[in-house]
Protein backbone atom coordinates (compact mmCIF):
# COMPACT_ATOMS: atom_id res chain seq x y z
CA UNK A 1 0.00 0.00 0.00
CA UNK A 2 2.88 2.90 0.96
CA UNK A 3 4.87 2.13 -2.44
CA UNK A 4 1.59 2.70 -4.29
CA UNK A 5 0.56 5.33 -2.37
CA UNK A 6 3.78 7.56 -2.89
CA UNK A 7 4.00 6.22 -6.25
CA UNK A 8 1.28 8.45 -6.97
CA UNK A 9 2.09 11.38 -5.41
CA UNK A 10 5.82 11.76 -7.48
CA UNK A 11 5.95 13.82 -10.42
CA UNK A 12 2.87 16.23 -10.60
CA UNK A 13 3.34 20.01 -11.38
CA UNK A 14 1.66 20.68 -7.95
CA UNK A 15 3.23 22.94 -5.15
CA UNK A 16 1.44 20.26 -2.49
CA UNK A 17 -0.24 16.68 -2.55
CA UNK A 18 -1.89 14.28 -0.07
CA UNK A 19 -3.86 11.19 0.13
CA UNK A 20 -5.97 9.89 2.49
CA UNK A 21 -7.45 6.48 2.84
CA UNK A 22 -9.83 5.29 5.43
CA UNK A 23 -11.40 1.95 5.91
CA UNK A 24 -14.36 1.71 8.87
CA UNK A 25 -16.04 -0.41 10.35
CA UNK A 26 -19.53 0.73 12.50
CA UNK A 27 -22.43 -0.35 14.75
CA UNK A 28 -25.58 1.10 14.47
CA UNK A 29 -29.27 0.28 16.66
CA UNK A 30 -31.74 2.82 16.40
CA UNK A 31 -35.23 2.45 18.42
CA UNK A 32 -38.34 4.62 17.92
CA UNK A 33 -40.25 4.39 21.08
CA UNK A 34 -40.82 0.20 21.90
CA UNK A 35 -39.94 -0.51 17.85
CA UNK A 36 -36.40 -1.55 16.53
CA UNK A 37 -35.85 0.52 13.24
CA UNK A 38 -32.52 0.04 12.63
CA UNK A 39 -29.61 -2.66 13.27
CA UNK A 40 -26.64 -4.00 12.09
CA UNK A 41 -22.98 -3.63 11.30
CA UNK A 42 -21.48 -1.92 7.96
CA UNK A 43 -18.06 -1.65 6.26
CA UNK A 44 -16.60 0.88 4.17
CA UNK A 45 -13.16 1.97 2.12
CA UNK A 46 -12.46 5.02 0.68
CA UNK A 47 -10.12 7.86 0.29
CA UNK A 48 -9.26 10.97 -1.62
CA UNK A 49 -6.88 13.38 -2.79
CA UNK A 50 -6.34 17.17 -2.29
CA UNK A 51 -3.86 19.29 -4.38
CA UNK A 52 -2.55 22.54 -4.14
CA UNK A 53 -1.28 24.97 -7.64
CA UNK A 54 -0.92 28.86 -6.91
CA UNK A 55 -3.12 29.13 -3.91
CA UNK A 56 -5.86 27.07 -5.57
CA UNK A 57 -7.38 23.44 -4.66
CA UNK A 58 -8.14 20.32 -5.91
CA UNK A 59 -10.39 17.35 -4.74
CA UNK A 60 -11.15 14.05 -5.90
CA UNK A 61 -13.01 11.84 -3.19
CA UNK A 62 -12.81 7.58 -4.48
CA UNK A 63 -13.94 4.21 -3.05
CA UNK A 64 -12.01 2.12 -5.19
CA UNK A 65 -8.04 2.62 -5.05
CA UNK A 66 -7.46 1.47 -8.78
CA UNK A 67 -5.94 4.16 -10.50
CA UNK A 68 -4.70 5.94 -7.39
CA UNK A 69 -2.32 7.94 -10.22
CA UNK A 70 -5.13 9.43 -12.65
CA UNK A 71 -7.20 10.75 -9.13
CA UNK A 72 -3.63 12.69 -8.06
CA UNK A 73 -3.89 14.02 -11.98
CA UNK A 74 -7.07 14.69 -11.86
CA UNK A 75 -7.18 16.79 -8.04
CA UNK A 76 -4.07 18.73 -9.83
CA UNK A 77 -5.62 19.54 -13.52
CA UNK A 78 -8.62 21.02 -11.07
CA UNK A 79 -6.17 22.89 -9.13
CA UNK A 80 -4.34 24.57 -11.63
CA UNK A 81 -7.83 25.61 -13.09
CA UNK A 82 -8.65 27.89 -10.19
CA UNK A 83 -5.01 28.95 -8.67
CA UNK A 84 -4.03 32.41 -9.36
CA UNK A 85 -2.10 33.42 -6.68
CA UNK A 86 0.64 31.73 -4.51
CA UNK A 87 0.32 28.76 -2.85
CA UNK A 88 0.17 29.52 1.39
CA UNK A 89 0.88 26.16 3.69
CA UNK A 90 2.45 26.97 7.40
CA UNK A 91 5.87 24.20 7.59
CA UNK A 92 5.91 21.69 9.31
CA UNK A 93 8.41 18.36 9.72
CA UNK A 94 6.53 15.48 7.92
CA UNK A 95 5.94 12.60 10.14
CA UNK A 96 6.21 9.10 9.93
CA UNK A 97 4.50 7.18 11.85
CA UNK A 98 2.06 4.44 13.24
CA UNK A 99 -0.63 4.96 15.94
CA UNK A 100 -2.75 2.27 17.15
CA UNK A 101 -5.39 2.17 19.86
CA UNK A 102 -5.63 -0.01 23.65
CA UNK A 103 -9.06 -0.42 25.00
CA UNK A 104 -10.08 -2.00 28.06
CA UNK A 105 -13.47 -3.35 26.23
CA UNK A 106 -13.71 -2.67 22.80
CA UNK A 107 -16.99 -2.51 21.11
CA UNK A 108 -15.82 -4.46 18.17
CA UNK A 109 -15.59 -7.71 20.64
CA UNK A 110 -18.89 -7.34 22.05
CA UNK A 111 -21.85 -9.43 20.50
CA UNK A 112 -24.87 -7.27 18.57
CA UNK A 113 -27.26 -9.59 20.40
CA UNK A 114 -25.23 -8.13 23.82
CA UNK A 115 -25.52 -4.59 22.69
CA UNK A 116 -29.39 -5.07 21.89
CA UNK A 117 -30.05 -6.55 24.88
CA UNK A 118 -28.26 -3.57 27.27
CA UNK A 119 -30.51 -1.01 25.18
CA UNK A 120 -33.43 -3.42 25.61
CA UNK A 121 -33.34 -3.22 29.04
CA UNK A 122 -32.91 0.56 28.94
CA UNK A 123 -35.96 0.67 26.68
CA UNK A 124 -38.52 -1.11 29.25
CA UNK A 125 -36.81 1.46 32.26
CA UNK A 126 -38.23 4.55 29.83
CA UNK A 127 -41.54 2.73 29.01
CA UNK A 128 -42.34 1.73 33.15
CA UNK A 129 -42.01 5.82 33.94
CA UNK A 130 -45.21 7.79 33.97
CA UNK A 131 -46.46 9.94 31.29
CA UNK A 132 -43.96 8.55 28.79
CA UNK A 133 -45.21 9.89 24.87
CA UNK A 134 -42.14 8.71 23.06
CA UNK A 135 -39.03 7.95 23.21
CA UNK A 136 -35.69 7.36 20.88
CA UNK A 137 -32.21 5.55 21.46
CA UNK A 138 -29.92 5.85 19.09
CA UNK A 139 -26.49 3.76 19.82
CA UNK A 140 -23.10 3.67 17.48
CA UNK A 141 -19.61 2.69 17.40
CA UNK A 142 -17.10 2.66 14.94
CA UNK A 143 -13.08 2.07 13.73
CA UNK A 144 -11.37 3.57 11.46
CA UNK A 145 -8.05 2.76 9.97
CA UNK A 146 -6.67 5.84 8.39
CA UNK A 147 -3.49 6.41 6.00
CA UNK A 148 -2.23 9.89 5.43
CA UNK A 149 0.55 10.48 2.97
CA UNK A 150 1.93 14.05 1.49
CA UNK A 151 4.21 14.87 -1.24
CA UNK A 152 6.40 16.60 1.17
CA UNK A 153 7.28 12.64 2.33
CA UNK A 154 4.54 12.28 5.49
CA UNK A 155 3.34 8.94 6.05
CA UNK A 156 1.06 8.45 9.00
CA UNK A 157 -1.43 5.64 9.86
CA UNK A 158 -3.80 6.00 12.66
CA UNK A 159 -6.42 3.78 14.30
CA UNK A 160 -9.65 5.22 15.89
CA UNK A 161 -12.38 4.64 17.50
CA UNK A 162 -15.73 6.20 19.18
CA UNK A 163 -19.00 5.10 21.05
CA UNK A 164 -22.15 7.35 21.07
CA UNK A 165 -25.37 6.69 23.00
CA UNK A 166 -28.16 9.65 22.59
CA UNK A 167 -31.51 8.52 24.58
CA UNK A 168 -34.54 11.12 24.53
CA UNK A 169 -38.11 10.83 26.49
CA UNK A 170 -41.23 13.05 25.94
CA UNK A 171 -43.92 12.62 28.66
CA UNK A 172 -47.52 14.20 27.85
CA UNK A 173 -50.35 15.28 30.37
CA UNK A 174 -53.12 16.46 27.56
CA UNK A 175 -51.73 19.28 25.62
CA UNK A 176 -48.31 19.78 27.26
CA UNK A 177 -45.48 18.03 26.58
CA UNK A 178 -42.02 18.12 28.13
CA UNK A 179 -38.35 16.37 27.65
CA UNK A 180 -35.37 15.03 29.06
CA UNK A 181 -32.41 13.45 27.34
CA UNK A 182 -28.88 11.94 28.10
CA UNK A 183 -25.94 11.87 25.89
CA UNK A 184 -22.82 10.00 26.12
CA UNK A 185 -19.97 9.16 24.63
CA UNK A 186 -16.14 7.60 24.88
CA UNK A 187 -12.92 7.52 22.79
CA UNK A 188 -13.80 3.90 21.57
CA UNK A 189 -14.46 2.13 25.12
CA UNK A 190 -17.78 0.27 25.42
CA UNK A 191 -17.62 -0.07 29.29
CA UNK A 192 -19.74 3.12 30.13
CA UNK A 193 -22.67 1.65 28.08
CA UNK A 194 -23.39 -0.97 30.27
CA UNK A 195 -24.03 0.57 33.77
CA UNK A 196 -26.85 3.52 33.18
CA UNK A 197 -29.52 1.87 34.65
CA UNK A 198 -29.90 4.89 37.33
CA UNK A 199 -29.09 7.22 34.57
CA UNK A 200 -32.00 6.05 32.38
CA UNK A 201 -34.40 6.02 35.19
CA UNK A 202 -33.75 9.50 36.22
CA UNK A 203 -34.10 10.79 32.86
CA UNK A 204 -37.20 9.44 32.42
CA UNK A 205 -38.60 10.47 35.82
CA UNK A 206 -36.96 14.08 35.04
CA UNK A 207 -39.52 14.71 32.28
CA UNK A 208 -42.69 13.35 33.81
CA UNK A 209 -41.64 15.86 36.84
CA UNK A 210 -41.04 18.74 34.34
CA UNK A 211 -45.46 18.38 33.28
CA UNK A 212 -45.49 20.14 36.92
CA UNK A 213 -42.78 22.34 37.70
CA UNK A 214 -43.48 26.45 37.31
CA UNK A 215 -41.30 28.72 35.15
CA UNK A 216 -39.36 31.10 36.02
CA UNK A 217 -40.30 35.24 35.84
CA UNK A 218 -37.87 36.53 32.31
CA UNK A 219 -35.62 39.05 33.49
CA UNK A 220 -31.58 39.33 34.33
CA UNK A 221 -30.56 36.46 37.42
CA UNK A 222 -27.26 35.25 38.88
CA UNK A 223 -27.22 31.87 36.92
CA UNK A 224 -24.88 28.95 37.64
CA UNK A 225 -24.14 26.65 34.72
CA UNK A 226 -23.25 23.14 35.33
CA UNK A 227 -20.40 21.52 33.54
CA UNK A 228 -22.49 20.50 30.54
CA UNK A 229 -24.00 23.43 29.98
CA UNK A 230 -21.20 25.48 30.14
CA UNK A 231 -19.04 23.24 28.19
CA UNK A 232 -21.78 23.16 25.10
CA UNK A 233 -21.56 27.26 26.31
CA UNK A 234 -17.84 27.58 25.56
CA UNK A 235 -18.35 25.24 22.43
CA UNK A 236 -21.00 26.90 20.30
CA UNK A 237 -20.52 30.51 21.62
CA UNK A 238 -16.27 31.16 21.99
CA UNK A 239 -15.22 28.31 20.37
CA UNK A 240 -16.43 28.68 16.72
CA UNK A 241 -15.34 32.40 16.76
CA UNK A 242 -11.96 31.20 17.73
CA UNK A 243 -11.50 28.89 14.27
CA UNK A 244 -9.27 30.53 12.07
CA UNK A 245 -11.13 30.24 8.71
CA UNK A 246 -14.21 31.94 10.34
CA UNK A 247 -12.30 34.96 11.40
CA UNK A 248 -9.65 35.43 8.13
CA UNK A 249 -12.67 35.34 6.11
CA UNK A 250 -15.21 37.63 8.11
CA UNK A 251 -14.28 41.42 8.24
CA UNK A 252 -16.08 42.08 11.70
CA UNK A 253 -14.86 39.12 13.19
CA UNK A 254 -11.13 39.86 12.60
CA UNK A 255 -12.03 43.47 14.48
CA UNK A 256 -13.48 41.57 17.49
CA UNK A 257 -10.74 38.38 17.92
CA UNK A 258 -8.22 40.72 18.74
CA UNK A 259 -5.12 38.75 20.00
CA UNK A 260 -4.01 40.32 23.45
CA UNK A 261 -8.00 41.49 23.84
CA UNK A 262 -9.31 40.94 27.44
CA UNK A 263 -12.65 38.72 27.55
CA UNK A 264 -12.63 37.59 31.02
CA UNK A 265 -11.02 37.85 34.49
CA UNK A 266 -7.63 36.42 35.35
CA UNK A 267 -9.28 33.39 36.99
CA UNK A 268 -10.98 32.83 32.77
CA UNK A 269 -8.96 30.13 30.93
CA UNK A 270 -10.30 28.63 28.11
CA UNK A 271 -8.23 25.53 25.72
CA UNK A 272 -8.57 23.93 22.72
CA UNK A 273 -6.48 20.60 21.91
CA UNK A 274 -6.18 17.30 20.72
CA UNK A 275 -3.20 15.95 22.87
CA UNK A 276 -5.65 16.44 25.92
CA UNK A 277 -5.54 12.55 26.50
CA UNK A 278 -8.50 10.12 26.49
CA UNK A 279 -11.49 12.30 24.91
CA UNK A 280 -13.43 11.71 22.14
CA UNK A 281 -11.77 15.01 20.26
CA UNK A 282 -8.04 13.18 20.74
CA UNK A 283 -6.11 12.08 18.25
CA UNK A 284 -2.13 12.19 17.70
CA UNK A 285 -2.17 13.76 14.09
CA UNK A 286 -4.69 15.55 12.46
CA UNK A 287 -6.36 15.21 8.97
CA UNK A 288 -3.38 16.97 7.74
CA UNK A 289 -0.26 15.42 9.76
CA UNK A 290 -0.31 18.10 11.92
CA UNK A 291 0.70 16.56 15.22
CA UNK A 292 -2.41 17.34 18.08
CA UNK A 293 -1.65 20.45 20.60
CA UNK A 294 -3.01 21.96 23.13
CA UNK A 295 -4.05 25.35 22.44
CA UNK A 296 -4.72 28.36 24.73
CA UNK A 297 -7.39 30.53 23.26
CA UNK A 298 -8.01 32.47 26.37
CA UNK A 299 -5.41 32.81 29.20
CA UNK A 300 -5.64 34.91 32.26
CA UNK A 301 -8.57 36.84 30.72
CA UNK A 302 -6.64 37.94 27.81
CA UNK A 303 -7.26 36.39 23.68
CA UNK A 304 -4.03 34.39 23.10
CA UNK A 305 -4.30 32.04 20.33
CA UNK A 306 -7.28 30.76 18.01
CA UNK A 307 -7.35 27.36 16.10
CA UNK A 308 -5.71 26.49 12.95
CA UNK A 309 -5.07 24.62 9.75
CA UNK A 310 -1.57 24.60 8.10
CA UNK A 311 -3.45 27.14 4.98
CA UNK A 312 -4.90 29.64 7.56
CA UNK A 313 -1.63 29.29 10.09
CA UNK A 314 0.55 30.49 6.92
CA UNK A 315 -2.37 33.14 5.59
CA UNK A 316 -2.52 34.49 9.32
CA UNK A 317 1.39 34.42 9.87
CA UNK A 318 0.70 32.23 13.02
CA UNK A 319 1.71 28.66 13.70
CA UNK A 320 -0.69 25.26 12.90
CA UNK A 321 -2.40 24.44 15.80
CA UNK A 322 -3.53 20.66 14.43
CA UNK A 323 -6.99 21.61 14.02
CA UNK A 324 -7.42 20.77 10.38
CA UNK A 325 -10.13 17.81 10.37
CA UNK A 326 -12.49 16.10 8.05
CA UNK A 327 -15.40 13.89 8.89
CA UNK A 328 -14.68 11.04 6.41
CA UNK A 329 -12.95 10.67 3.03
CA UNK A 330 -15.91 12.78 0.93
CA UNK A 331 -14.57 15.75 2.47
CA UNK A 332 -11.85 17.82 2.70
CA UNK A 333 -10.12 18.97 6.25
CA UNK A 334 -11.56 22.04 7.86
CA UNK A 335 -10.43 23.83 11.19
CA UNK A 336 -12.44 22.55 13.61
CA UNK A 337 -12.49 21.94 17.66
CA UNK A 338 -11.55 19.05 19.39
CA UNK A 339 -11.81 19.07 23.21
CA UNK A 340 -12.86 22.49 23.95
CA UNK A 341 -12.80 23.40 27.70
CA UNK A 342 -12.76 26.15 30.34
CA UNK A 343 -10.23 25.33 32.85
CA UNK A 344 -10.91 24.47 36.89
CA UNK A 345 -10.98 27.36 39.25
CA UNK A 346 -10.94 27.27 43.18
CA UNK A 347 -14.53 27.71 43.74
CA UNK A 348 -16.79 24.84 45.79
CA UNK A 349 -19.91 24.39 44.25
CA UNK A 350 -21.27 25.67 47.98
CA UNK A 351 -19.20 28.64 47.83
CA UNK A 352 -20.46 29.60 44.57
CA UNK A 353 -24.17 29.29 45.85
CA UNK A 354 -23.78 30.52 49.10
CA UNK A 355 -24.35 34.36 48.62
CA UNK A 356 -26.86 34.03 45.74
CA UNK A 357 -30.50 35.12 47.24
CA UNK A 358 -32.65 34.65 44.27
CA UNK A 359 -31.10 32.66 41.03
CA UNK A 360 -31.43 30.29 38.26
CA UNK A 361 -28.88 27.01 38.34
CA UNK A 362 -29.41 25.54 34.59
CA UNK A 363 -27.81 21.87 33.39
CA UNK A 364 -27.62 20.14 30.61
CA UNK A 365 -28.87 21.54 27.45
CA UNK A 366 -31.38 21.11 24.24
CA UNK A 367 -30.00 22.88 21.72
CA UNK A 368 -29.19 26.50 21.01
CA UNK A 369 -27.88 28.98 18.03
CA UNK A 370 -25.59 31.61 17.32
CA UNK A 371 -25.15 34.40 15.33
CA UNK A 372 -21.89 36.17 15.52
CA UNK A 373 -21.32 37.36 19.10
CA UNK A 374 -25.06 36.55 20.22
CA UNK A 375 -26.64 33.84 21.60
CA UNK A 376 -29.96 31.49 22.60
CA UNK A 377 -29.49 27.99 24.35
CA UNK A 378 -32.03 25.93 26.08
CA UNK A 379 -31.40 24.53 29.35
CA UNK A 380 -31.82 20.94 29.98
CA UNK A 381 -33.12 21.33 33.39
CA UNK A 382 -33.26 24.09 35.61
CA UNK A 383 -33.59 24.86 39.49
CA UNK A 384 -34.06 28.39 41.82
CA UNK A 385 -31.67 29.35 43.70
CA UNK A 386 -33.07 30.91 47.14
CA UNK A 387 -31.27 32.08 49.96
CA UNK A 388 -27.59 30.07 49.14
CA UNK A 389 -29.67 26.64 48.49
CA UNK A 390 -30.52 24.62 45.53
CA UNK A 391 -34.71 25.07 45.53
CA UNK A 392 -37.53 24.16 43.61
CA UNK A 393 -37.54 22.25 40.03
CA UNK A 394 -38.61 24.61 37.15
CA UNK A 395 -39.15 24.38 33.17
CA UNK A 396 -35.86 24.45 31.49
CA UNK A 397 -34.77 27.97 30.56
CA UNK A 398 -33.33 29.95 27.61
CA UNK A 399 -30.29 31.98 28.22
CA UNK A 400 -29.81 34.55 26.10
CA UNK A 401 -26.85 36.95 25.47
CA UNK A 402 -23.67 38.51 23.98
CA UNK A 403 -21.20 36.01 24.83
CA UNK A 404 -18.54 38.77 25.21
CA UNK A 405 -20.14 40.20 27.47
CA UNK A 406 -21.24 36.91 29.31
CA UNK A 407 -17.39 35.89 29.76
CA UNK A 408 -16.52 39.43 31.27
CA UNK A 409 -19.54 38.34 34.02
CA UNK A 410 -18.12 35.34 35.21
CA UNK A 411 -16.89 35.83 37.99
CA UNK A 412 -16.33 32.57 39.97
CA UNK A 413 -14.94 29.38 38.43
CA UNK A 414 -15.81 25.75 39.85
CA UNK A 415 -13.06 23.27 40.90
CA UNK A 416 -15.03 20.50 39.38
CA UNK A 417 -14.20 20.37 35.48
CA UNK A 418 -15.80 17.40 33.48
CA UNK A 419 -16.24 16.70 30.41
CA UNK A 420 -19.33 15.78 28.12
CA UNK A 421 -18.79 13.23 26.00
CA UNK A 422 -21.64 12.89 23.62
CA UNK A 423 -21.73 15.58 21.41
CA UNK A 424 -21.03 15.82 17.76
CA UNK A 425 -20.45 19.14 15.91
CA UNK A 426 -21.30 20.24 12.72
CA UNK A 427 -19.79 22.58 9.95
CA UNK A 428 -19.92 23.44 6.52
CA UNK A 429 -22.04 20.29 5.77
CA UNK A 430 -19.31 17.87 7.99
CA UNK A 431 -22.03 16.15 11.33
CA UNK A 432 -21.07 15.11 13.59
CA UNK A 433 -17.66 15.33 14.03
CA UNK A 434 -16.96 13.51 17.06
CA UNK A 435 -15.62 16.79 19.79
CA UNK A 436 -15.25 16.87 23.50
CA UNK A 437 -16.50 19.85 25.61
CA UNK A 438 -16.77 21.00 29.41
CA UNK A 439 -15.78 23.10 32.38
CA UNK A 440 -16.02 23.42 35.93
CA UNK A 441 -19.33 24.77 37.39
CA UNK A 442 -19.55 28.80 36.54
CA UNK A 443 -20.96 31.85 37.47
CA UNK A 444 -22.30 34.42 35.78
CA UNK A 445 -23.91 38.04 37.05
CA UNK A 446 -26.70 39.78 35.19
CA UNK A 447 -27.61 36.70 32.32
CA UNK A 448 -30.66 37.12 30.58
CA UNK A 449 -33.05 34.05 31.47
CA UNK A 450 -36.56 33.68 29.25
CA UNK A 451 -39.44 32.74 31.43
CA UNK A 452 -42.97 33.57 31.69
């Protein structure tokens, strides 16, 4: 496979080449409320090819390798029909290597019968709770085996491997509904997928109490996010302003990401990086050889760094952060997150409560959007806060904001970081790109809750 492979890349008029071959192997059981409506295994092998004349790009996505030579040709002849300026790539040393994966209990050992009969049993917990409308699990695992190899004389190969599980419940008394979900996820280790029993129950119990809790008053509250929430937070709001692409090509955005800009306090840190061990955004090398960093985008308050392909490190005279990824072989690499976090503080969970006399705590989330600087998410759950004290269940909230302005009002920083697991992001047509986000528990003065 190598001598073929770099076979193909020699002797092109082309200022850069690379090919990159993937074969998978995946999992997928789907349920729709009590039915079955999807299971079974699938295979797959493909690649493609990306070339680079005077500034301008070529692709040429293939699931057969025959002919590996006329794809190179062809990603270079539609190259050199749209370069017309020079040709920008930030250096790096080409690597040469082999990365393989350890698991303690890998999915690709465990029986389909086994993994029906764990969601099975997770099924009849959501259908014994009261109220229960509907309900969906959706389960998936996969490997990859992935070749990289550039004209410059990389040659990586890199095994992965990930595990979703996304459960949702609606419960229904007459005309209103409410909802409750749990996501999860790991870096290819089944393990977690066996023991949610509790998990499940609560989740299903959460939404059947949710048909009676109140809603909050609108208006501005001392909120406390827990570690999902402010993770998906950090994600969706900071983190997408802080990929490269996004702010070389957008005027506006360039005027705001400022490097050496304060956002925050000095107790606000906020990273980006793949060589954060053990999450489902980790990975040695990314989709371009780029070996994985860790990447400060906020430190001590102040903008320091913002995420990066080797194109947009060289356009932006900065340095490749590893951030260049692609969600299979159709696609090209993109800058995009990986484990996106805000970094523990010294702040008890108690401490953080303690002085608050009337606020909102909000967890987990729905969904959310973004436009620019601004921002709406929905709260998974929410409780008051009265008098220092967790109180009374309510309908989950939307927080609403400029998220500039949100990071200036933390002020108090959790000692608890975790991570969520089970999200997947999406961009420029690439879902969902398996990410990590979290954070500690967090603060913020004066956020804008929507209520009755």
């Amino acid at each position: 496979m190598r001598d073929r492979i770099e076979s193909a890349l020699k002797g092109h008029r082309a200022d850069y080449i690379e090919i990159r071959i993937e074969e998978t192997q995946a999992t997928r059981i789907q349920y729709r409320d009590r039915i079955i409506e999807e299971i079974g295994r699938t295979t797959g092998l493909g690649g493609n090819v990306r070339a680079l004349v005077k500034g301008g790009w070529g692709f040429v996505s293939f699931n057969k390798l025959e002919n590996l030579r006329e794809k190179v040709e062809l990603a270079v002849k539609q190259a050199g029909m749209v370069g017309r300026e020079r040709s920008m790539l930030a250096p790096i040393a080409p690597a040469v290597d082999t990365v393989g994966i350890a698991l303690r209990k890998d999915p690709q050992t465990v029986p389909l019968a086994r993994k029906k009969e764990i969601l099975d049993e997770y099924n009849e917990i959501i259908w014994s709770a009261p109220r229960v409308q509907t309900s969906t699990i959706a389960y998936g695992d996969s490997r990859k085996h992935k070749v990289f190899a550039s004209s410059e004389g990389a040659y990586v190969v890199q095994d992965r491997a990930d595990v979703t599980l996304r459960m949702a419940v609606v419960a229904r008394d007459g005309s209103d509904v409410q909802q409750a979900h749990l996501s999860l996820g790991s870096l290819g280790e089944f393990g977690f997928v066996e023991d949610l029993h509790a998990q499940v129950r609560e989740m299903a119990r959460r939404a059947s109490e949710l048909l009676a809790a109140p809603k909050v008053k609108g208006g501005e509250y001392t909120v406390v996010l827990d570690p999902i929430l402010a993770g998906v937070f950090t994600h969706e709001a900071f983190g997408h302003l802080s990929e490269s692409d996004h702010v070389y090509e957008n005027e506006k955005l360039r005027e705001i990401m400022v490097l050496g800009r304060r956002f925050g306090g000095e107790h606000l840190n906020i990273v980006d990086g793949a060589a954060v061990p053990g999450l489902r955004g980790s990975y040695k090398y990314d989709d371009e050889g780029v070996p994985a960093g860790k990447t400060y985008l906020i430190r001590e308050g102040i903008l320091e760094g913002r995420l990066h392909s080797r194109e947009t490190a060289a356009k932006m005279g900065e340095k490749p952060t590893g951030n260049a990824r692609a969600i299979d072989h159709h696609h090209p690499p993109i800058v995009r997150m990986t484990n996106t976090f805000i970094e523990p503080g010294g702040v008890s969970f108690a401490d953080m409560i303690a002085d608050i006399k009337e606020g909102v705590y909000a967890r987990n989330w729905y969904g959310g959007m973004t436009s620019m600087e601004m921002f709406t998410f929905s709260a998974g759950e929410a409780y008051m806060i009265r008098n220092g004290r967790i109180a009374e269940l309510i309908r989950p909230v939307v927080l609403t904001g400029n998220v500039f302005t949100t990071l200036e009002n933390i002020d108090a920083i959790g000692d608890d970081l975790d991570m969520n697991e089970g999200g997947g992001c999406g961009k420029a047509g690439q879902s969902p790109l398996p990410v990590s986000n979290g954070s500690p528990h967090i603060r913020i003065r004066r956020c804008l809750v929507g209520g009755a």
